[in-house]
Protein backbone atom coordinates (compact mmCIF):
# COMPACT_ATOMS: atom_id res chain seq x y z
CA UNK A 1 138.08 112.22 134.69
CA UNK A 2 139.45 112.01 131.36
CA UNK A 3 138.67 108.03 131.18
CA UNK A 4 134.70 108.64 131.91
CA UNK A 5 134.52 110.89 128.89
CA UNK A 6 135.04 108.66 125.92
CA UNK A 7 133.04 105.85 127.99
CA UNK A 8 130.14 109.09 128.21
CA UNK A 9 130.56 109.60 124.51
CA UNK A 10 130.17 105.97 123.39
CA UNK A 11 127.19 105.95 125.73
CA UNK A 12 125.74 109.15 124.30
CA UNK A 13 126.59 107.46 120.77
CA UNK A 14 124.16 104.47 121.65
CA UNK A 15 121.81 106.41 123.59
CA UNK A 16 121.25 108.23 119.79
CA UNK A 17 121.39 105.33 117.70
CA UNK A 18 118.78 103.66 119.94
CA UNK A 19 116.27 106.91 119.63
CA UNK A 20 117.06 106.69 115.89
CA UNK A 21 116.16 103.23 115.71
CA UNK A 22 112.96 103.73 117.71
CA UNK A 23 111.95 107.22 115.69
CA UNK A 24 112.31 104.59 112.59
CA UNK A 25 110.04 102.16 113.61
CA UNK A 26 107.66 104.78 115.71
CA UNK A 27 107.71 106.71 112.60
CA UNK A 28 106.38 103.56 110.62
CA UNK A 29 103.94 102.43 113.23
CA UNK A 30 102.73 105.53 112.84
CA UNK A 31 102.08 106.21 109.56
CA UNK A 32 100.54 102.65 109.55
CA UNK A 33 98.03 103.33 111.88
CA UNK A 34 97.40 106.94 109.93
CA UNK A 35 96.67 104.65 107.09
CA UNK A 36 94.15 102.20 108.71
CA UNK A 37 92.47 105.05 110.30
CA UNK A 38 92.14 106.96 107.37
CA UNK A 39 90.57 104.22 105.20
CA UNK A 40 88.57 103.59 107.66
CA UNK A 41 85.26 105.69 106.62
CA UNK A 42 86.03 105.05 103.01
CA UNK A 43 85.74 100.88 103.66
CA UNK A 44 81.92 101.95 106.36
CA UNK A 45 80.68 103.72 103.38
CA UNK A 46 81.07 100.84 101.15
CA UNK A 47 78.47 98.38 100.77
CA UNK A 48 78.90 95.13 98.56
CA UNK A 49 76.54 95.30 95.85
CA UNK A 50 74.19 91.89 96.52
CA UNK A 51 73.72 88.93 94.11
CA UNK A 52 71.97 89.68 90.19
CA UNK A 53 70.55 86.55 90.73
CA UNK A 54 69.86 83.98 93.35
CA UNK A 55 69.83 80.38 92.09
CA UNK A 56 66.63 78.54 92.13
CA UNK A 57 64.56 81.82 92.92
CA UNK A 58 62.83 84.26 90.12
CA UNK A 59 64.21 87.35 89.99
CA UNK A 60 62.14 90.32 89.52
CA UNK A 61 61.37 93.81 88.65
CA UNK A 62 58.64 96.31 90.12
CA UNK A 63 56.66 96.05 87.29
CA UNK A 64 57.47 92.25 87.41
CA UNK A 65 55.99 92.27 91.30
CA UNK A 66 52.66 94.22 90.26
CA UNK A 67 51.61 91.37 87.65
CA UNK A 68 52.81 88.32 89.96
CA UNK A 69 50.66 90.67 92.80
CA UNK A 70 48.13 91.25 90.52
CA UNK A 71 47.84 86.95 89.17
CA UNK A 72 48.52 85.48 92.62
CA UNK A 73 46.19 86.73 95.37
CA UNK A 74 48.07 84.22 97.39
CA UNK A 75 51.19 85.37 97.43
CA UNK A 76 52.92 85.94 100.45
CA UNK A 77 55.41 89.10 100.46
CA UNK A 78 58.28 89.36 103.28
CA UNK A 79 59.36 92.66 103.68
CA UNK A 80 63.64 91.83 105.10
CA UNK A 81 64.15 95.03 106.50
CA UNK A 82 64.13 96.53 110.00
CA UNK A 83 60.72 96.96 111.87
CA UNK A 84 61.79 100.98 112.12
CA UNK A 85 61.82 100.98 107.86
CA UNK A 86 59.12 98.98 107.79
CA UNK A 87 56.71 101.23 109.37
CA UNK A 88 58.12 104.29 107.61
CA UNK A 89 56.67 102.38 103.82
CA UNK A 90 56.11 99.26 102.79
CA UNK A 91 54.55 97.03 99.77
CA UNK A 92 50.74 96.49 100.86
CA UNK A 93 50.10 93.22 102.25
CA UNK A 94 53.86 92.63 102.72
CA UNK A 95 54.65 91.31 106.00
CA UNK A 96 58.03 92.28 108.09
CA UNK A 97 60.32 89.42 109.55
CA UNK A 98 63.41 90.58 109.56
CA UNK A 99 66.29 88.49 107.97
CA UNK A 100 68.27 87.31 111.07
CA UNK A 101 64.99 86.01 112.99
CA UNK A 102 63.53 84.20 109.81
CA UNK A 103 64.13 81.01 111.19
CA UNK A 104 62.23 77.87 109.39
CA UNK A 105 59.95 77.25 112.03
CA UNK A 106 58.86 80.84 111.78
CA UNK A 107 58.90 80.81 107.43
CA UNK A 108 56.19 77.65 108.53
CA UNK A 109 54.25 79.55 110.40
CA UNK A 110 53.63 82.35 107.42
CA UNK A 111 53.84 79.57 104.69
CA UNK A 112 53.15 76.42 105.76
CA UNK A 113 52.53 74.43 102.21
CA UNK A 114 56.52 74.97 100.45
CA UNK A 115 54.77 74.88 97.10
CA UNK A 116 53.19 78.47 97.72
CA UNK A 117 54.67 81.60 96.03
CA UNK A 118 56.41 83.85 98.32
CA UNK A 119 58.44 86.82 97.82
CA UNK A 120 61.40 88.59 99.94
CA UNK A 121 62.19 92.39 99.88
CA UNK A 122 64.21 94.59 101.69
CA UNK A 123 65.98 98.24 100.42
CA UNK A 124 67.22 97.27 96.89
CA UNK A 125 70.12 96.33 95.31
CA UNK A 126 72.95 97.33 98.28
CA UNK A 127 71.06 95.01 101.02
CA UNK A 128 72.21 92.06 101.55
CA UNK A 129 68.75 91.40 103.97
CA UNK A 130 66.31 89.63 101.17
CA UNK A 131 68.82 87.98 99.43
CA UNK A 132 69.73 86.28 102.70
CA UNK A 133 65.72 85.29 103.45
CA UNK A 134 66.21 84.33 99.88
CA UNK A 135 68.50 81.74 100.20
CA UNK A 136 67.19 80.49 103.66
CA UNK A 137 64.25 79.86 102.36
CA UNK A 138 65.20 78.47 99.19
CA UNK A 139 67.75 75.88 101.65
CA UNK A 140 64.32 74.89 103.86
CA UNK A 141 62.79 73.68 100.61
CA UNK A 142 60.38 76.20 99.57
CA UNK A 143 60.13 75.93 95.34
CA UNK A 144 58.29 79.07 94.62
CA UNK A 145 60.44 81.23 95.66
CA UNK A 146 60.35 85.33 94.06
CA UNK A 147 63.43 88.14 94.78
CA UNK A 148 62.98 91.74 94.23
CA UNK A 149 66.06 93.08 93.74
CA UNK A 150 65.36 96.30 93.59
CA UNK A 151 63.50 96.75 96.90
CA UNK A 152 61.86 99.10 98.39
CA UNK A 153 64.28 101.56 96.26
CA UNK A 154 62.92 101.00 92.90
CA UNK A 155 59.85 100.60 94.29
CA UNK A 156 59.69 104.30 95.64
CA UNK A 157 61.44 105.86 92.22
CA UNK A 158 59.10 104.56 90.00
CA UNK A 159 55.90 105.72 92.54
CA UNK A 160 54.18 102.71 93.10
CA UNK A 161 51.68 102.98 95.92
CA UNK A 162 52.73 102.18 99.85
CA UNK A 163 51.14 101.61 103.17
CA UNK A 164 52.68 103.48 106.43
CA UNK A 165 51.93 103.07 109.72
């Protein structure tokens, strides 16, 4: 009996250094995973601010859109956002085509001629939805190509008349 005891002992000994060794790395695992979780709402809540300015297209302020409005009876206004915001407010005469199905067969079908003004929209300066029409439709060709910035944002602050539905 007295030979199983230090064999029990030096068993025992591993048996705790193994738990140690596992409460080590549990314990950083752990925390980790605290960590991720916990930044978690603080990386949702964060939005990329989009482009100042877009390359080849005008850039333009709400007083900006009311004169090219005003001059250009043609233009063509694409509102970026989603169908649900769109009906909730929008710029009169804008239409809605939302920036993942603008494809360029559809941009043809609202603007045929790729020499007419057009301008994109969406919720101002944290969505990324008309700066993405933006560029597609600036990369199909079209040269007249306007960006509000702002969106439908600075379009609301500063009071400037809207159509619901």
């Amino acid at each position: 009996m007295a030979i199983l005891f230090p064999v029990f002992d030096w068993f025992k000994g591993v048996q705790l250094y193994i738990c140690f060794s596992f409460y080590k790395v549990y314990r950083r695992f752990l925390l980790s995973v605290v960590l991720v979780v916990c930044s978690l709402p603080l990386q949702a809540g964060t939005k990329p601010d989009v482009p100042e300015n877009i390359e080849g297209a005008n850039n333009l302020t709400a007083e900006q859109v009311v004169e090219l409005v005003l001059s250009n009876p043609e233009l063509v206004i694409i509102d970026s956002r989603k169908k649900t915001e769109y009906v909730k407010g929008h710029i009169e005469g804008s239409i809605n085509i939302l920036n993942t199905q603008l494809t360029e067969n559809e941009m043809q079908k609202v603007l045929p001629n790729k020499s007419s003004h057009v301008l994109f929209y969406c919720n101002g300066s944290r969505c990324m939805r008309s700066s993405d029409a933006t560029s597609k439709a600036l990369s199909w060709g079209y040269s007249n190509v306007y960006w509000f910035r702002g969106g439908w944002k600075e379009w609301t602050s500063k009071k400037l008349p809207v159509i619901t539905e």
